[in-house]
Structures are given as C-alpha cells and as structure tokens.
PDB file of N, CA and C in Angstrom:
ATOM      1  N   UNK A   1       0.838  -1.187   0.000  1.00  0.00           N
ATOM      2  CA  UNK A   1       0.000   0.000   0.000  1.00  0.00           C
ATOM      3  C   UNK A   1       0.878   1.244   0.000  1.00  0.00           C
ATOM      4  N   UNK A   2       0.658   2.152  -0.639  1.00  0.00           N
ATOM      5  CA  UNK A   2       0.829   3.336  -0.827  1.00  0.00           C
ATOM      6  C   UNK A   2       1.358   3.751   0.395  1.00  0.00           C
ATOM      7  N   UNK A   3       1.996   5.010   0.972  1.00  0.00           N
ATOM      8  CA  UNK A   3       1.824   5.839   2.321  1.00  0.00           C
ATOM      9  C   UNK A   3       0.616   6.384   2.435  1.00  0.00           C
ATOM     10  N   UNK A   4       0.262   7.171   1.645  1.00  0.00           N
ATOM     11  CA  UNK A   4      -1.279   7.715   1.952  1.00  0.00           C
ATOM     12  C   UNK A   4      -2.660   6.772   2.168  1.00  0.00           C
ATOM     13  N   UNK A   5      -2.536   6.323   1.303  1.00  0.00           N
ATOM     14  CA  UNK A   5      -3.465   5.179   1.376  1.00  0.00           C
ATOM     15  C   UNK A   5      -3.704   4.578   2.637  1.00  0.00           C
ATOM     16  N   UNK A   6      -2.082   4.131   3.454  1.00  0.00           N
ATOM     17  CA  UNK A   6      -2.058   3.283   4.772  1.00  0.00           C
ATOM     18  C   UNK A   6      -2.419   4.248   5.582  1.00  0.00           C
ATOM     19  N   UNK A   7      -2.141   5.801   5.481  1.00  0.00           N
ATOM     20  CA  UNK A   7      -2.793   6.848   6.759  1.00  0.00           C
ATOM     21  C   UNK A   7      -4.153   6.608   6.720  1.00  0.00           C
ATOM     22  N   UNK A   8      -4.764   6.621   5.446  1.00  0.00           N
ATOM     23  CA  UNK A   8      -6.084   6.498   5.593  1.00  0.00           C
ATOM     24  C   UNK A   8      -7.423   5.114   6.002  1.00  0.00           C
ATOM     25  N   UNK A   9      -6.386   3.694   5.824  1.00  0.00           N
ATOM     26  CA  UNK A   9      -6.753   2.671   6.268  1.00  0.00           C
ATOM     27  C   UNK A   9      -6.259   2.694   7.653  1.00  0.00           C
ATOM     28  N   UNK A  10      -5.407   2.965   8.305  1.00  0.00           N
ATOM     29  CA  UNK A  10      -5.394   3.605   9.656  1.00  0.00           C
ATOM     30  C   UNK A  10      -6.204   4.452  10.571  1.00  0.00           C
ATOM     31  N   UNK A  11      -6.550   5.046   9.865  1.00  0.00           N
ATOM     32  CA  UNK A  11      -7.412   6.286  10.474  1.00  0.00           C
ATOM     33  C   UNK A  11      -8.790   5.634  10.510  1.00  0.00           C
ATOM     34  N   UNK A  12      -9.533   4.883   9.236  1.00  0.00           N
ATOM     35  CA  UNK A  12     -10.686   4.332   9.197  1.00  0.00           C
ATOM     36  C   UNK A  12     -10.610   3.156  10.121  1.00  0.00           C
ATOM     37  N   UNK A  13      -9.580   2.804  10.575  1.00  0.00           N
ATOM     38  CA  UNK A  13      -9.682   1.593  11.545  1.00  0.00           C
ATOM     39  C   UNK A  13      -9.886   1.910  12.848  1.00  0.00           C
ATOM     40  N   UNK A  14      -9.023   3.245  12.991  1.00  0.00           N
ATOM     41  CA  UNK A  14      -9.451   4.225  14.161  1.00  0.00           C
ATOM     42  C   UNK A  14     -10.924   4.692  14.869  1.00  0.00           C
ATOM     43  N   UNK A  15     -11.092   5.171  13.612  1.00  0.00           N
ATOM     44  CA  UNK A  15     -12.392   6.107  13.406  1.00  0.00           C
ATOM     45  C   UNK A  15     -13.759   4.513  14.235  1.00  0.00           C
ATOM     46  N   UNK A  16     -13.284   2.943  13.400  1.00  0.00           N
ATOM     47  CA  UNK A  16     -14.387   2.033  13.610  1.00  0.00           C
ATOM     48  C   UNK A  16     -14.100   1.875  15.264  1.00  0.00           C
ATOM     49  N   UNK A  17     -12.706   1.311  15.395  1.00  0.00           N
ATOM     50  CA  UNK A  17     -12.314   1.400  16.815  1.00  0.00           C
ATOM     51  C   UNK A  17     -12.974   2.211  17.960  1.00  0.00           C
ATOM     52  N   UNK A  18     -13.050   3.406  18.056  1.00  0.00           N
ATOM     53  CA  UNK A  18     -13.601   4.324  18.290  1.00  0.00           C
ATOM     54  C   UNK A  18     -15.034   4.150  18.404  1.00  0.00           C
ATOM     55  N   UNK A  19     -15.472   4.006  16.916  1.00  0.00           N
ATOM     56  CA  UNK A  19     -17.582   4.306  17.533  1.00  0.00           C
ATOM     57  C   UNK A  19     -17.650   2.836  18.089  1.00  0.00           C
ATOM     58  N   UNK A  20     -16.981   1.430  17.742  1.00  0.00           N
ATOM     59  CA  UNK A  20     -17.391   0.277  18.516  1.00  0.00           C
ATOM     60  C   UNK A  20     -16.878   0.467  20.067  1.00  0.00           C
ATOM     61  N   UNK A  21     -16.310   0.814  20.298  1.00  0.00           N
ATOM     62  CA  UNK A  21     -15.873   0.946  22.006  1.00  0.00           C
ATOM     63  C   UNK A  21     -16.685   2.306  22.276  1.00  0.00           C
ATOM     64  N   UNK A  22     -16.822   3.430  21.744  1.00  0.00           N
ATOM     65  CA  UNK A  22     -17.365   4.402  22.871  1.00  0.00           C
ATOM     66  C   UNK A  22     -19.076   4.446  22.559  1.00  0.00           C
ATOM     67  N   UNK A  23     -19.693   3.084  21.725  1.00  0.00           N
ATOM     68  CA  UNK A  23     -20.892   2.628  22.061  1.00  0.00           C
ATOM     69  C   UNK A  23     -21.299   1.967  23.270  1.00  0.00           C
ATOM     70  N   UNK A  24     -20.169   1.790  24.270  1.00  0.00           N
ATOM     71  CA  UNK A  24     -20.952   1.359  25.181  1.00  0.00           C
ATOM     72  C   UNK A  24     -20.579   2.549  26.130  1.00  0.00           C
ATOM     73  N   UNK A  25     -20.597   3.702  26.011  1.00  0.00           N
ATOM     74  CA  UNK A  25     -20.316   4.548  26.629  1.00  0.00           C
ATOM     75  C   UNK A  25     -21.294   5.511  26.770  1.00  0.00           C
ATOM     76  N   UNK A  26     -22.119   5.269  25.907  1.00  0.00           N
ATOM     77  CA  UNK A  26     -23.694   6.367  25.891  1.00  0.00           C
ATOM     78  C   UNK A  26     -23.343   7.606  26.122  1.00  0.00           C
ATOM     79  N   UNK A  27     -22.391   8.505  25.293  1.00  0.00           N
ATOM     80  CA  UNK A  27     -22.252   9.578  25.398  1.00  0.00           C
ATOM     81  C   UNK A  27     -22.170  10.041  23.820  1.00  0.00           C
ATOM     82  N   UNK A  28     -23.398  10.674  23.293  1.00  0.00           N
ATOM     83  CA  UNK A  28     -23.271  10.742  21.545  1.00  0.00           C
ATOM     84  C   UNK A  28     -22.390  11.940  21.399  1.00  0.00           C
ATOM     85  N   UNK A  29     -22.167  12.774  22.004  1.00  0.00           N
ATOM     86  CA  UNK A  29     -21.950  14.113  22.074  1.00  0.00           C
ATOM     87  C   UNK A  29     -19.929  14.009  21.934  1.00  0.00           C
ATOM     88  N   UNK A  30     -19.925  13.142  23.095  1.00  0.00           N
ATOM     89  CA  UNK A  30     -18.630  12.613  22.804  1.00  0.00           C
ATOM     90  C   UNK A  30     -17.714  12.235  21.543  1.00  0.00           C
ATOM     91  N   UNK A  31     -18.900  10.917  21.260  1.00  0.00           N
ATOM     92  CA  UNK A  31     -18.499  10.463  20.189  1.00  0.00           C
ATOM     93  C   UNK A  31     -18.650  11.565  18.943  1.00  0.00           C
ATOM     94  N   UNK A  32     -19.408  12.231  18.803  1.00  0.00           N
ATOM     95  CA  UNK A  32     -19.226  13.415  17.448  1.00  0.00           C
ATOM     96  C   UNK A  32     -18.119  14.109  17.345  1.00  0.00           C
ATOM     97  N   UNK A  33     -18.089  14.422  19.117  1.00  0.00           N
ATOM     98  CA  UNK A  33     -16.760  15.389  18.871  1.00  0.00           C
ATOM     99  C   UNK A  33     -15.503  14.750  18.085  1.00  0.00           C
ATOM    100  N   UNK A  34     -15.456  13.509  18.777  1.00  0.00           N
ATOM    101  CA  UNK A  34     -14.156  12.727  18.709  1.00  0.00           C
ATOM    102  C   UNK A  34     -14.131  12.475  17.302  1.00  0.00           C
ATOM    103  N   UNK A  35     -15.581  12.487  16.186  1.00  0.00           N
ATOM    104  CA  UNK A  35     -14.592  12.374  15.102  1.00  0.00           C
ATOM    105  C   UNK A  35     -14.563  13.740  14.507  1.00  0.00           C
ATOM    106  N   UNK A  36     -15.262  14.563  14.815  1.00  0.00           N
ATOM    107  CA  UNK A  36     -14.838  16.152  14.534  1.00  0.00           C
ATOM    108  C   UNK A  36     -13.827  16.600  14.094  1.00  0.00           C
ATOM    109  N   UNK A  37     -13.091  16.299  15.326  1.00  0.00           N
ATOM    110  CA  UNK A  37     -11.575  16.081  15.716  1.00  0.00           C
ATOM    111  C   UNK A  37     -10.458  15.378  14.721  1.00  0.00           C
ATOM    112  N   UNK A  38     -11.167  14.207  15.076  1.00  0.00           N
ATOM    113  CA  UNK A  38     -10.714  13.385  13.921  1.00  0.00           C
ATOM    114  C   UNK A  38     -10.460  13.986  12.475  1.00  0.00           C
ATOM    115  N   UNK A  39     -11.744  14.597  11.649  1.00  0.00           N
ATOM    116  CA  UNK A  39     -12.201  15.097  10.606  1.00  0.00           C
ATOM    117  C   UNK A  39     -10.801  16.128  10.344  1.00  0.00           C
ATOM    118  N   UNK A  40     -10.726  16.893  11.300  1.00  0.00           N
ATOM    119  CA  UNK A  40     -10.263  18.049  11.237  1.00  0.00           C
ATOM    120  C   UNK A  40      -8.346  17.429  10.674  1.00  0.00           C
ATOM    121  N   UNK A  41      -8.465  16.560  11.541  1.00  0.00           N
ATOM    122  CA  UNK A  41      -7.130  16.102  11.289  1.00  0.00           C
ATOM    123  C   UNK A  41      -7.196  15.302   9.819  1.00  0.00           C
ATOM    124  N   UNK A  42      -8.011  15.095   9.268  1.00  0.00           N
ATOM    125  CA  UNK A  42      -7.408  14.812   8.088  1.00  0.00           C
ATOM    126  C   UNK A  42      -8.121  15.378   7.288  1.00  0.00           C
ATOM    127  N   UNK A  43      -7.967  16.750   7.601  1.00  0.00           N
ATOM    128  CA  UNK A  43      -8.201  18.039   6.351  1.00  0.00           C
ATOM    129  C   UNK A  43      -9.746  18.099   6.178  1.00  0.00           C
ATOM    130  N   UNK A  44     -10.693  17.820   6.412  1.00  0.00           N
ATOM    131  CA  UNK A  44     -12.119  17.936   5.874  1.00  0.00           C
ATOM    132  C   UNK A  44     -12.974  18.705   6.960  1.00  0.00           C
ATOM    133  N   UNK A  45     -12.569  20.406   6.721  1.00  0.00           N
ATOM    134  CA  UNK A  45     -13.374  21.061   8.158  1.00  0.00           C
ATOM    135  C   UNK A  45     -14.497  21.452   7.199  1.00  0.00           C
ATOM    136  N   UNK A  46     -15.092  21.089   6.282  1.00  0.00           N
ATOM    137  CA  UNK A  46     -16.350  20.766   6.137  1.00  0.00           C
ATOM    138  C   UNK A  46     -17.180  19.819   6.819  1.00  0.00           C
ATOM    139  N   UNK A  47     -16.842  18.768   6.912  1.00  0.00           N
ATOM    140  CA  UNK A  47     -17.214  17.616   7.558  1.00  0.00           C
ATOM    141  C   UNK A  47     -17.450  18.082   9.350  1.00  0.00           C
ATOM    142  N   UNK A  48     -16.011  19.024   9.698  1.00  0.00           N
ATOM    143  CA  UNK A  48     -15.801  18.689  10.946  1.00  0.00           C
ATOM    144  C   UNK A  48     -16.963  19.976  11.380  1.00  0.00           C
ATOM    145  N   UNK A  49     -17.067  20.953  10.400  1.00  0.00           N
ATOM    146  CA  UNK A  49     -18.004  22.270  10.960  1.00  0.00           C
ATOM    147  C   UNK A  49     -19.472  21.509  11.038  1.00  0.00           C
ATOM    148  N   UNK A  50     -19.949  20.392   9.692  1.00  0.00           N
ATOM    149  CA  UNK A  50     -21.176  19.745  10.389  1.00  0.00           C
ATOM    150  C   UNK A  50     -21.428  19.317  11.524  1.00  0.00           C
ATOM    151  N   UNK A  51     -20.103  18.575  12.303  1.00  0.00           N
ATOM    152  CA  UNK A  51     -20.085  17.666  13.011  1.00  0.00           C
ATOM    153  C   UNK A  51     -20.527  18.613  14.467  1.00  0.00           C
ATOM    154  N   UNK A  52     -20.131  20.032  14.526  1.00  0.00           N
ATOM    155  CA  UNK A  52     -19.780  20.802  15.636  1.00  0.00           C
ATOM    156  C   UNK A  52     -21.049  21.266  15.664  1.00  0.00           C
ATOM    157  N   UNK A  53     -21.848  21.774  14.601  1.00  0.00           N
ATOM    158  CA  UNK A  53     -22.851  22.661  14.608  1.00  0.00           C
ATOM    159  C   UNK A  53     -23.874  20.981  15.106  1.00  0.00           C
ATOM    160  N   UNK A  54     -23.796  20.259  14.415  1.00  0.00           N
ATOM    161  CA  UNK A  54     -24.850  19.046  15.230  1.00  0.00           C
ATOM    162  C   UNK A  54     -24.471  18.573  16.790  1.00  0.00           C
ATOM    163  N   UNK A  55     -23.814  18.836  17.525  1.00  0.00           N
ATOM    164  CA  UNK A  55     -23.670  18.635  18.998  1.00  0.00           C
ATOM    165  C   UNK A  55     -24.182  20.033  19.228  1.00  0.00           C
ATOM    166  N   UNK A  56     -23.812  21.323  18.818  1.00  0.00           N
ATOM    167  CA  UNK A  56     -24.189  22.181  19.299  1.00  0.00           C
ATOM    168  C   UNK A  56     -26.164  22.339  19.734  1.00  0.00           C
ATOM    169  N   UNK A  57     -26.544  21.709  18.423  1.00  0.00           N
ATOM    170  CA  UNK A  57     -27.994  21.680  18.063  1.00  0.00           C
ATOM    171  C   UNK A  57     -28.814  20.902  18.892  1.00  0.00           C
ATOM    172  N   UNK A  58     -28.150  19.592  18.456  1.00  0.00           N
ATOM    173  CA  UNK A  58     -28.548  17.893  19.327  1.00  0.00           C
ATOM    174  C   UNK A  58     -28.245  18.149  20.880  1.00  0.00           C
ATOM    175  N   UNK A  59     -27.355  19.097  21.262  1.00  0.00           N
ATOM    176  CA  UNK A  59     -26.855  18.353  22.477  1.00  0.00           C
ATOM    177  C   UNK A  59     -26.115  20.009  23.223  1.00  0.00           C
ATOM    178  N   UNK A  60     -26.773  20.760  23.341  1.00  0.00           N
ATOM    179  CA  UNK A  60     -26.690  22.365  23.836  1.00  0.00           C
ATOM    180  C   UNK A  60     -26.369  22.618  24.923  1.00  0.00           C
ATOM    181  N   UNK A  61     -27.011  21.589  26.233  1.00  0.00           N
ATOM    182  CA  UNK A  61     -26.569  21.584  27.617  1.00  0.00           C
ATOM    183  C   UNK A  61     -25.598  20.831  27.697  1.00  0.00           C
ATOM    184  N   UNK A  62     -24.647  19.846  26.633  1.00  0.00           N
ATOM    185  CA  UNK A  62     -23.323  19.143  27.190  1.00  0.00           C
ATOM    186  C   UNK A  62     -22.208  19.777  27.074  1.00  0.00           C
ATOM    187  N   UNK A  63     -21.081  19.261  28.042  1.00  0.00           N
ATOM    188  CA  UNK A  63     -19.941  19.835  28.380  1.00  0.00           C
ATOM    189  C   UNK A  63     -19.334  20.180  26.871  1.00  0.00           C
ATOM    190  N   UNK A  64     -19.739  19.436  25.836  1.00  0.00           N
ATOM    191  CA  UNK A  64     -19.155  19.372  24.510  1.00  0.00           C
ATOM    192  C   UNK A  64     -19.497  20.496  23.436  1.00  0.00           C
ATOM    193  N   UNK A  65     -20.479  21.172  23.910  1.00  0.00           N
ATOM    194  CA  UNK A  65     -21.335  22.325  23.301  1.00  0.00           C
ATOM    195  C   UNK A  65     -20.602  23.292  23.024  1.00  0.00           C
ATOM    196  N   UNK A  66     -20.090  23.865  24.162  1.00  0.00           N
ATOM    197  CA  UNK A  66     -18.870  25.040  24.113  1.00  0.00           C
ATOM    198  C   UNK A  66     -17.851  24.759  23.582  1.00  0.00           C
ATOM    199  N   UNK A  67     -17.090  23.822  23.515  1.00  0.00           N
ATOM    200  CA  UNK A  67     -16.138  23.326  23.273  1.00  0.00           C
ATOM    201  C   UNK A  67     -16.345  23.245  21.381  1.00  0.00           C
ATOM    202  N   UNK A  68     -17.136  22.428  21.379  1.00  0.00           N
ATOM    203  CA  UNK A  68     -17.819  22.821  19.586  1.00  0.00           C
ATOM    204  C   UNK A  68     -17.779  24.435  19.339  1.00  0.00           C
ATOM    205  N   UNK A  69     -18.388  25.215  20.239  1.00  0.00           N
ATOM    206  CA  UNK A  69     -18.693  26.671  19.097  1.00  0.00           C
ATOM    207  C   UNK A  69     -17.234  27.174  19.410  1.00  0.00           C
ATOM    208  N   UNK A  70     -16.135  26.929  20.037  1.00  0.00           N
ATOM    209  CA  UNK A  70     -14.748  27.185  20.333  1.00  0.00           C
ATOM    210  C   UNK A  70     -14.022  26.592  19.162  1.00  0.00           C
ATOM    211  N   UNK A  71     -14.571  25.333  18.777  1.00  0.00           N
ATOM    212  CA  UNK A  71     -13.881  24.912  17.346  1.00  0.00           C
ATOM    213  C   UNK A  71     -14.426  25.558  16.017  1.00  0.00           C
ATOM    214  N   UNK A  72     -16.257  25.891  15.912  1.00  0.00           N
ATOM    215  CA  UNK A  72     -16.192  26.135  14.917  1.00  0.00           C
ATOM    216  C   UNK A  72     -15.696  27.929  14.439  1.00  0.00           C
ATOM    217  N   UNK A  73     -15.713  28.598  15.369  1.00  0.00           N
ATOM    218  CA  UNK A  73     -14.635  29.886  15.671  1.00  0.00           C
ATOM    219  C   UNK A  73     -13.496  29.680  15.403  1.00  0.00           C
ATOM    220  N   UNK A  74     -12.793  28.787  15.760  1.00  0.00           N
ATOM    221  CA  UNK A  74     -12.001  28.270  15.234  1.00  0.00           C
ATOM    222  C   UNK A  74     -11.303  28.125  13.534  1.00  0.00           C
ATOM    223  N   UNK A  75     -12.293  27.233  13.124  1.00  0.00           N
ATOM    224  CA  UNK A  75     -12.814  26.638  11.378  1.00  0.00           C
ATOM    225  C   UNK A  75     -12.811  28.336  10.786  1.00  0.00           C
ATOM    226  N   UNK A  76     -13.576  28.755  11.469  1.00  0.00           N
ATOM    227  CA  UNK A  76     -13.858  29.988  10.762  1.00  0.00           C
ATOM    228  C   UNK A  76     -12.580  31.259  10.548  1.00  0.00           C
ATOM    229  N   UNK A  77     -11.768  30.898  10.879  1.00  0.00           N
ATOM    230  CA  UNK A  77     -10.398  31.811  10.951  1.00  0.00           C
ATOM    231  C   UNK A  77      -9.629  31.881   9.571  1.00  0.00           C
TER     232      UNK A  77
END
C-alpha cells in the first residue's frame, strides 16, 4: 500500500475502533466530537463544521457544546 493510502486505512480503523468501544459509553456528544476532531485532522473542516454545529444543536446543555462553538470559531479563521 501506498503511504497515503495506509494513513487512511489507519485512520478508518481508528475512526471504527472508536464508535465500537465508545458505544458502550452512551455519550453521543462525545463520540461526534471525537470524530470532529478526527475530521479536522485529516483536512475535511467541512465535515468537521457539520459535526460541531450538530452537537451544538442535538446536544446544547453538554460539556461538549462550548467546546464545539470554540472549534467552529475556530474553522472559521
């Protein structure tokens, strides 16, 4: 495989890793952020500004709320 290619079969193994373990964690807000985050790191702050503005929307009273409109302020720079 390629180098790029293997960052990105890495990352998608991550990304599955990730929603199968922090499903038993019942925190959705979490999990968005985390691939937000994710997103952001491999270049797609399109993806990651959806991801922020839907916790913000879905999920307004969690610790993750602020922390989203801090990123998409962020995006927006």
């Amino acid at each position: 495989m390629k180098q790029g290619r293997m960052k990105v079969f890495i990352l998608t193994l991550m990304i599955l890793f990730s929603v199968s373990v922090s499903g038993c964690s019942g925190d959705k807000a979490k999990d968005i952020m985390d691939t937000a985050i994710l997103e952001e790191k491999q270049h797609n702050p399109d993806h990651a500004r959806q991801l922020y503005q839907e916790i913000i929307q879905k999920y307004p009273d969690s610790a993750f709320a602020k922390d989203a409109q801090k990123k998409l302020s962020e995006l927006k720079k």
